[in-house]
C-alpha atoms as a PDB file:
ATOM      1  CA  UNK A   1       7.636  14.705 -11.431  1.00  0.00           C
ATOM      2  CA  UNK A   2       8.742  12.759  -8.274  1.00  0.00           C
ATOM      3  CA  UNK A   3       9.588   9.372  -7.872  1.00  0.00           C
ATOM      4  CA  UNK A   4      11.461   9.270  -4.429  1.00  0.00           C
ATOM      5  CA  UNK A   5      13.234  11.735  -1.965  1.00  0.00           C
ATOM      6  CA  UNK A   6      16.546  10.674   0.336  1.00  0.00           C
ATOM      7  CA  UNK A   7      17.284  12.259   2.974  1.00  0.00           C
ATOM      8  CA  UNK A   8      17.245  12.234   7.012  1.00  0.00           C
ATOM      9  CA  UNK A   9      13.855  12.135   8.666  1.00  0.00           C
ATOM     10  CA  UNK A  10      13.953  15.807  10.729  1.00  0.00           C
ATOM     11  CA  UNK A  11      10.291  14.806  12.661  1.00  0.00           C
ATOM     12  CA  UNK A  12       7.821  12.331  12.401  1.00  0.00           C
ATOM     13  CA  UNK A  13       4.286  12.640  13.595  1.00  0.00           C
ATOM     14  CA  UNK A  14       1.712  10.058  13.117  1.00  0.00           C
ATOM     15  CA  UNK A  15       0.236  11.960   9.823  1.00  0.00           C
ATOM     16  CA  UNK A  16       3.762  13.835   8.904  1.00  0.00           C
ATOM     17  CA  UNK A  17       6.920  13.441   8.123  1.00  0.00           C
ATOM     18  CA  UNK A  18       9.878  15.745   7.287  1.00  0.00           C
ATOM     19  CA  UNK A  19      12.184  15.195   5.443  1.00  0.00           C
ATOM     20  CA  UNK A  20      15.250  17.207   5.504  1.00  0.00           C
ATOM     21  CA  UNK A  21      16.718  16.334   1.719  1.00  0.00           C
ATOM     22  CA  UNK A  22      20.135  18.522   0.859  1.00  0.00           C
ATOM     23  CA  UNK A  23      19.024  21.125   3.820  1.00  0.00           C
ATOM     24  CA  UNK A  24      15.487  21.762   2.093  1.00  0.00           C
ATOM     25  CA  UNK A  25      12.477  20.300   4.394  1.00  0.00           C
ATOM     26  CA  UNK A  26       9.917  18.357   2.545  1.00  0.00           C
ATOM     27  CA  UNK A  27       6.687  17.906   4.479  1.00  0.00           C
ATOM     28  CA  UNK A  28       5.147  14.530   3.421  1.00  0.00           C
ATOM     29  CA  UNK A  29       1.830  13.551   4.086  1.00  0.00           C
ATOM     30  CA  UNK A  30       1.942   9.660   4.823  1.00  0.00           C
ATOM     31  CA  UNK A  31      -0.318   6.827   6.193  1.00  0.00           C
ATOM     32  CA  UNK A  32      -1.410   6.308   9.840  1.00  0.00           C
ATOM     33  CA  UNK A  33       0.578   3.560  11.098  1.00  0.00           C
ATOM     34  CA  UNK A  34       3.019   2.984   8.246  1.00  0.00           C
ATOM     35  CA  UNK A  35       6.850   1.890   9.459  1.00  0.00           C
ATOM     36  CA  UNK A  36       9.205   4.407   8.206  1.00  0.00           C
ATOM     37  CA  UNK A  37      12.491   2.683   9.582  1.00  0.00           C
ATOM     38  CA  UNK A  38      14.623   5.111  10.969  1.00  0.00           C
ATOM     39  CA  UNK A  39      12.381   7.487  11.882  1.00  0.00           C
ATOM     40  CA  UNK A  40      11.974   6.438  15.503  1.00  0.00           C
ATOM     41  CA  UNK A  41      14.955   8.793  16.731  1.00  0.00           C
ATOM     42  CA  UNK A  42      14.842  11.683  13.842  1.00  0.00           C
ATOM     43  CA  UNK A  43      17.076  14.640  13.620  1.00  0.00           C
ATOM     44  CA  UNK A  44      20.779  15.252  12.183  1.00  0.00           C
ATOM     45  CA  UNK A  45      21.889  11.933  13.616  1.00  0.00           C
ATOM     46  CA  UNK A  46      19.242   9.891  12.127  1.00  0.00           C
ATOM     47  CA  UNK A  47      20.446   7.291   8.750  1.00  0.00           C
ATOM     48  CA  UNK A  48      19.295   8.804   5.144  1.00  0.00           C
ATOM     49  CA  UNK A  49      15.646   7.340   4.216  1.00  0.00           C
ATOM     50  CA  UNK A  50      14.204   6.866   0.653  1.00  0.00           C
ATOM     51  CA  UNK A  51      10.455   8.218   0.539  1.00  0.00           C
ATOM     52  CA  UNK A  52       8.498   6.875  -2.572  1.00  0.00           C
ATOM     53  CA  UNK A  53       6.367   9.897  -3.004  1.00  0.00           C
ATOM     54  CA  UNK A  54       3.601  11.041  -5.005  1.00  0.00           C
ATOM     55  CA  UNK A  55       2.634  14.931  -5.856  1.00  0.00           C
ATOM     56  CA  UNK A  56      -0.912  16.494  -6.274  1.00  0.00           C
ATOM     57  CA  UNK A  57      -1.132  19.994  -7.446  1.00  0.00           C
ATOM     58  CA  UNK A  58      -4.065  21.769  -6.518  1.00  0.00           C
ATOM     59  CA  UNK A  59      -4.840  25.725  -7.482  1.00  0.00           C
ATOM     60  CA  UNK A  60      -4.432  26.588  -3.615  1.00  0.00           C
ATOM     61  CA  UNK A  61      -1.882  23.724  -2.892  1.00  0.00           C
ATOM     62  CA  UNK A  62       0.519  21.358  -3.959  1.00  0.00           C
ATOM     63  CA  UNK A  63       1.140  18.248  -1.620  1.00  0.00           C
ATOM     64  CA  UNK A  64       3.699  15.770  -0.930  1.00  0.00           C
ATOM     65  CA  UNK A  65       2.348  12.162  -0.263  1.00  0.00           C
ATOM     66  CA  UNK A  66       5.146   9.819   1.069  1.00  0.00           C
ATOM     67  CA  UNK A  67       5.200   5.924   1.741  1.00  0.00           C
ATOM     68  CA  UNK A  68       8.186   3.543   2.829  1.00  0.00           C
ATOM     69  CA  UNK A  69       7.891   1.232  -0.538  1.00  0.00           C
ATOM     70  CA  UNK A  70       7.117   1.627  -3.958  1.00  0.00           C
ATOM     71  CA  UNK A  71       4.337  -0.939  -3.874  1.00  0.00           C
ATOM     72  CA  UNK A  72       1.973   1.181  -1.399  1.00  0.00           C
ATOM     73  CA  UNK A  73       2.682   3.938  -3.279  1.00  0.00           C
ATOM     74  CA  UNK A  74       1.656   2.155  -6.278  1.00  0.00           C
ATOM     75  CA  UNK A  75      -1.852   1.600  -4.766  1.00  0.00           C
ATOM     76  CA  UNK A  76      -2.139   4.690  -3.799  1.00  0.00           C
ATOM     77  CA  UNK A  77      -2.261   6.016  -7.253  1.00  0.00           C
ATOM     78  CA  UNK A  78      -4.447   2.765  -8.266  1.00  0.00           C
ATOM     79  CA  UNK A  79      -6.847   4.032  -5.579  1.00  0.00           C
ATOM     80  CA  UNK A  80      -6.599   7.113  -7.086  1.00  0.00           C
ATOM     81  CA  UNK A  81      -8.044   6.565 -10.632  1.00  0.00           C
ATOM     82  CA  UNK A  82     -11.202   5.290  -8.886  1.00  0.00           C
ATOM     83  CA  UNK A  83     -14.145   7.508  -9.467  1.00  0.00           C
ATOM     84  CA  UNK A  84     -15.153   9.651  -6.484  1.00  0.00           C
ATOM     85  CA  UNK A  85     -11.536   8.457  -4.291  1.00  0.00           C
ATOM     86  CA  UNK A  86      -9.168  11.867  -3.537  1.00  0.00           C
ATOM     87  CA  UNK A  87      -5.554  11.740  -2.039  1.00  0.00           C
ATOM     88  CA  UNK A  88      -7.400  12.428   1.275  1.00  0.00           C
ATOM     89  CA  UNK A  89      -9.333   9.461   0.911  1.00  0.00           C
ATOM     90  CA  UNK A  90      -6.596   7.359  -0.446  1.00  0.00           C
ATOM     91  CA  UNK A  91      -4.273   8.065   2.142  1.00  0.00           C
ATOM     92  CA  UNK A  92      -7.219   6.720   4.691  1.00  0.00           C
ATOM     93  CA  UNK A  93      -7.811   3.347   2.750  1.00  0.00           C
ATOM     94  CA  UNK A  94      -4.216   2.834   3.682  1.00  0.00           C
ATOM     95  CA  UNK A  95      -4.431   4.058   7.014  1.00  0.00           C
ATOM     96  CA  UNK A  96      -7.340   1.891   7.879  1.00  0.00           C
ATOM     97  CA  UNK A  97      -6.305  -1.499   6.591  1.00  0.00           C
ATOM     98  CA  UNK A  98      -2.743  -3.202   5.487  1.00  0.00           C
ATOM     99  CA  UNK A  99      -2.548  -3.749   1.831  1.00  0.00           C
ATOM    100  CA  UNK A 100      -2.561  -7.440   1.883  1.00  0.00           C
ATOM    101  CA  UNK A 101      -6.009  -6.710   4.216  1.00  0.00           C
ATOM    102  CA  UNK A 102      -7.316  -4.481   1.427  1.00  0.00           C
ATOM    103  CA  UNK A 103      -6.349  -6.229  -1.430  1.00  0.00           C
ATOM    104  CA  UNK A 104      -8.141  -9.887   0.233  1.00  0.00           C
ATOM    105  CA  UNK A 105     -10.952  -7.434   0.563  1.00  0.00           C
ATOM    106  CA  UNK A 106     -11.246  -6.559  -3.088  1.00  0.00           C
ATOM    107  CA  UNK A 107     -10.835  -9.981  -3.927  1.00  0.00           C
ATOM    108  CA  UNK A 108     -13.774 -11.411  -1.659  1.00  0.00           C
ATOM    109  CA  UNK A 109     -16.059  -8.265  -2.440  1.00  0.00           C
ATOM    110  CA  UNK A 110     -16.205  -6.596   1.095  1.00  0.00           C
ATOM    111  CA  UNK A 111     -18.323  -4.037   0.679  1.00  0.00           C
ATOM    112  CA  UNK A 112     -18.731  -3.844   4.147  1.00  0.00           C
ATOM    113  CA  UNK A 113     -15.072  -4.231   5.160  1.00  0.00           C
ATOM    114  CA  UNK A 114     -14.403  -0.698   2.791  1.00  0.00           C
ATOM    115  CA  UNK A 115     -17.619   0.759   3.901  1.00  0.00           C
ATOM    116  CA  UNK A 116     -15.750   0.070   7.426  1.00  0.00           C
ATOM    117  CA  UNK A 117     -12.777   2.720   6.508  1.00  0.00           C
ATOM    118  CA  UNK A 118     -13.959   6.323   7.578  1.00  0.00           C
ATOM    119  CA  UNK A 119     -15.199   8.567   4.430  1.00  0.00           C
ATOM    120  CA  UNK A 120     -16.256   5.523   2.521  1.00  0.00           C
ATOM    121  CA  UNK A 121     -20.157   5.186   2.187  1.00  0.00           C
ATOM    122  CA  UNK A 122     -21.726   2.503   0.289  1.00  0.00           C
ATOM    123  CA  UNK A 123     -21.621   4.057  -2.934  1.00  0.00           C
ATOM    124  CA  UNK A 124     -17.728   4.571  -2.889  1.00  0.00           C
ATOM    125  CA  UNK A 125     -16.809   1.157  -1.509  1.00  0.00           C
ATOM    126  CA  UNK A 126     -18.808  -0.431  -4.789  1.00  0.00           C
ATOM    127  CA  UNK A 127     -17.348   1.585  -7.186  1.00  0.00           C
ATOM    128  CA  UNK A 128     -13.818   0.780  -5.740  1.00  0.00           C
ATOM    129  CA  UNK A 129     -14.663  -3.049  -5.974  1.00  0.00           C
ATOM    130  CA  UNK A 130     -16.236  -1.984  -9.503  1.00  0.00           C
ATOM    131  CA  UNK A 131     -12.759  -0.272 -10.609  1.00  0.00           C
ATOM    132  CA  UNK A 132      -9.792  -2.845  -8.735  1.00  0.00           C
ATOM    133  CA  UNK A 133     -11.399  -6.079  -8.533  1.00  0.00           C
ATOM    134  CA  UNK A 134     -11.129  -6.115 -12.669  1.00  0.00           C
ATOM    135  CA  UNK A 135      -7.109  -5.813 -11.813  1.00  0.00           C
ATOM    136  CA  UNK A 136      -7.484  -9.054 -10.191  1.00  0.00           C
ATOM    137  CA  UNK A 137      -8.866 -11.112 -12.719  1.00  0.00           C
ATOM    138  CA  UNK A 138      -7.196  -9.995 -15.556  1.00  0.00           C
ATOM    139  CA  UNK A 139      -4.436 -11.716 -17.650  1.00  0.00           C
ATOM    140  CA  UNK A 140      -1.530 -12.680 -15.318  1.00  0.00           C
ATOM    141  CA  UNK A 141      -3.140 -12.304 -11.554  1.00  0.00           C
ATOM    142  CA  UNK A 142      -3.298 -14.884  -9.472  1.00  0.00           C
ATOM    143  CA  UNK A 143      -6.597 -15.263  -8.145  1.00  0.00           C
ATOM    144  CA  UNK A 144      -7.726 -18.695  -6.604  1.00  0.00           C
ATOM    145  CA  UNK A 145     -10.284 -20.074  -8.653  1.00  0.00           C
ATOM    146  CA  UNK A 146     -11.971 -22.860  -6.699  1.00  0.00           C
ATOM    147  CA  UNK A 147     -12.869 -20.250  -4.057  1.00  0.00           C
ATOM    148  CA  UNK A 148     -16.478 -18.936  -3.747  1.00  0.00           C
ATOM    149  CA  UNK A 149     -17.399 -15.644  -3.626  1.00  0.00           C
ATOM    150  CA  UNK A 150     -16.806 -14.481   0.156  1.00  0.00           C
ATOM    151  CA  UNK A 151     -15.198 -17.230   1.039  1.00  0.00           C
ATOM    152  CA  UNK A 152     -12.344 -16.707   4.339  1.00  0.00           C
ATOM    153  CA  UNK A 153      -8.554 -16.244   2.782  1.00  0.00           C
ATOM    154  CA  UNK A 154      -6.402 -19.444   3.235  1.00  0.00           C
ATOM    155  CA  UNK A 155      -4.196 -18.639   6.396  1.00  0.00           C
ATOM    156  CA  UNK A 156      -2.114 -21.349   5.886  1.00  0.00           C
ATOM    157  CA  UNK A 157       1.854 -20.751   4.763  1.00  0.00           C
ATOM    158  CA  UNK A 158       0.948 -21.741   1.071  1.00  0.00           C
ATOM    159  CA  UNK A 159      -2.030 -20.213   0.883  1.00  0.00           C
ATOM    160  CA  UNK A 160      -0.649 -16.697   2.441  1.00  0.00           C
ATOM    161  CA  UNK A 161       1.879 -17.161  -0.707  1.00  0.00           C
ATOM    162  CA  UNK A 162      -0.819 -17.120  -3.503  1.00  0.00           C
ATOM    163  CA  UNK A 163      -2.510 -14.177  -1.380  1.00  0.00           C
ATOM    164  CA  UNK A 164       0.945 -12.188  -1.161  1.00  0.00           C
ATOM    165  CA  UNK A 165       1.275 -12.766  -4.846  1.00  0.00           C
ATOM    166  CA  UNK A 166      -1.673 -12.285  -5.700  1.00  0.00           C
ATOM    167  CA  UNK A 167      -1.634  -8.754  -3.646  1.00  0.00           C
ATOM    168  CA  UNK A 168       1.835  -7.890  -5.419  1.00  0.00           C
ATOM    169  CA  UNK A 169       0.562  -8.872  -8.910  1.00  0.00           C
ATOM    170  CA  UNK A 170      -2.927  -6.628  -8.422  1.00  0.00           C
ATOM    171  CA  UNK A 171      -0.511  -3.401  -8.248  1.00  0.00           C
ATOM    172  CA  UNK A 172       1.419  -4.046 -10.851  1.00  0.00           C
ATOM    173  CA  UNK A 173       4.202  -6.529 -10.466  1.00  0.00           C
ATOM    174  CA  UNK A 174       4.564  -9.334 -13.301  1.00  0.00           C
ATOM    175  CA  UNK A 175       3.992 -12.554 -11.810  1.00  0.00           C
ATOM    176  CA  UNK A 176       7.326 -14.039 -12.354  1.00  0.00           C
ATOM    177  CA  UNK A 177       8.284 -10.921 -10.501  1.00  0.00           C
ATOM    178  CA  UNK A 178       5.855 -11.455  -7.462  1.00  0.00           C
ATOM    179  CA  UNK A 179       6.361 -14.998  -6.981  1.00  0.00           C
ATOM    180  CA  UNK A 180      10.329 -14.541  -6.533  1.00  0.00           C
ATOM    181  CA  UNK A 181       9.783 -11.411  -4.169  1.00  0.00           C
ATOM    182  CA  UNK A 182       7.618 -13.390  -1.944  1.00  0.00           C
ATOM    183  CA  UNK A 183       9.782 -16.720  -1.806  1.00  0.00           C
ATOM    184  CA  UNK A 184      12.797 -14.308  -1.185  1.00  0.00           C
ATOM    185  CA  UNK A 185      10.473 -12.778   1.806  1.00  0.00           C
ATOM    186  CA  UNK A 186       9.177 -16.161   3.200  1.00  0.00           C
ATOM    187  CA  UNK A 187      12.724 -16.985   3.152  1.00  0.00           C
ATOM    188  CA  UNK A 188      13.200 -14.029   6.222  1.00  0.00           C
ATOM    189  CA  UNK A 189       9.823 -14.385   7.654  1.00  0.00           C
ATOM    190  CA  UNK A 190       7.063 -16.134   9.301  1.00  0.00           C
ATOM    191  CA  UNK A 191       4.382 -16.721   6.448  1.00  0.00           C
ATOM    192  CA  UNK A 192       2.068 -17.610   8.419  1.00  0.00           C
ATOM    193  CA  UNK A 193       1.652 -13.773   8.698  1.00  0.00           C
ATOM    194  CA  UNK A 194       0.208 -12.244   5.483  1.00  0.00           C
ATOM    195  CA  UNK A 195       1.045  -8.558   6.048  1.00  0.00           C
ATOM    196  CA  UNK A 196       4.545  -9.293   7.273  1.00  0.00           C
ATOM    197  CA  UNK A 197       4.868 -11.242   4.565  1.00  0.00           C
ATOM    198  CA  UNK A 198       3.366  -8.831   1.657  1.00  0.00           C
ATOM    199  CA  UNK A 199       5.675  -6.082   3.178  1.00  0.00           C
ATOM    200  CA  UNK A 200       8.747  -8.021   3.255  1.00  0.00           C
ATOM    201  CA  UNK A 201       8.203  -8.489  -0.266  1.00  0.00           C
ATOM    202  CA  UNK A 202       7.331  -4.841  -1.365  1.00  0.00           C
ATOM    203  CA  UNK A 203      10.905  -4.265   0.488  1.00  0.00           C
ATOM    204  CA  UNK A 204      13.177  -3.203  -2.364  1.00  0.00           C
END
């Protein structure tokens, strides 16, 4: 029903965000810790902000979840389809670790890095790995194959590349897609720094 809202940020709490769209106030529920840029100073004076959004009717509610770029959105609906995961739940996946975090996680098989994330017991955190880690071994991801199991992510530039594309291709992006949005990021920024560098690329 929604893709995205515009409009000025009105308040921002850590959880919240309002946004004041054509004089109607939409209250967003949105990740801990998420950069919403221009939200720092928010009121009437504050630039016009595009909110990728996501609705969930309920019988006693319908609620607003809002994120800064379509990719976390994305996941958030990925996370979603996985048996036993709620928006509440969701929302604290992406609270509790960056998406390039939680995507090397899938990819190793941390159970113990999701079981880490409040509201995620043991039984949750394998069917999650059960559901996503197919998405990263299917036609068209980029998954390192001379890497064990558990092995530690490359943190060099090039290997924070394949990561980042392999993060942007596990949510949906075509490969040909990913690979130019993260040499346009690593073009602006240090990739040496995986989340910086996933982020920049989600950027639209």
């Amino acid at each position: 029903m929604y893709e995205y809202l515009e409009g000025r940020p009105s308040s921002k709490t850590a959880a919240r965000l309002i946004l004041d769209v054509g004089g109607i106030g939409y209250d967003l529920a949105v990740p801990l810790g998420l950069n919403f840029p221009g939200t720092e100073e928010p009121g009437p004076k504050a630039k016009p902000l595009r909110v990728w959004v996501h609705l969930v009717v309920r019988e006693d509610a319908h609620t607003l979840y809002g994120f800064p770029d379509l990719g976390g959105r994305d996941l958030f609906r990925v996370l979603l389809k996985v048996r036993g995961v709620g928006p509440s739940l969701a929302l604290a996946v992406l609270s509790s670790l960056p998406v390039a975090e939680f995507l090397v996680a899938l990819r190793d098989g941390d159970r113990a890095r999701l079981q880490a994330i409040k509201g995620v017991g043991k039984k949750t955190a394998e069917q999650i790995l059960l559901d996503l880690r197919e998405k990263l071994t299917a036609p068209g991801a980029v998954v390192p194959g001379a890497e064990a199991a558990g092995a530690t992510p490359p943190t060099t530039a090039s290997g924070n590349i394949e990561d980042a594309v392999q993060a942007l291709t596990s949510i949906g992006f075509k490969e040909n897609d990913a690979r130019k949005a993260v040499k346009r990021a690593a073009e602006s920024v240090d990739a040496d720094d995986l989340e910086l560098l996933v982020r920049t690329a989600l950027r639209p």
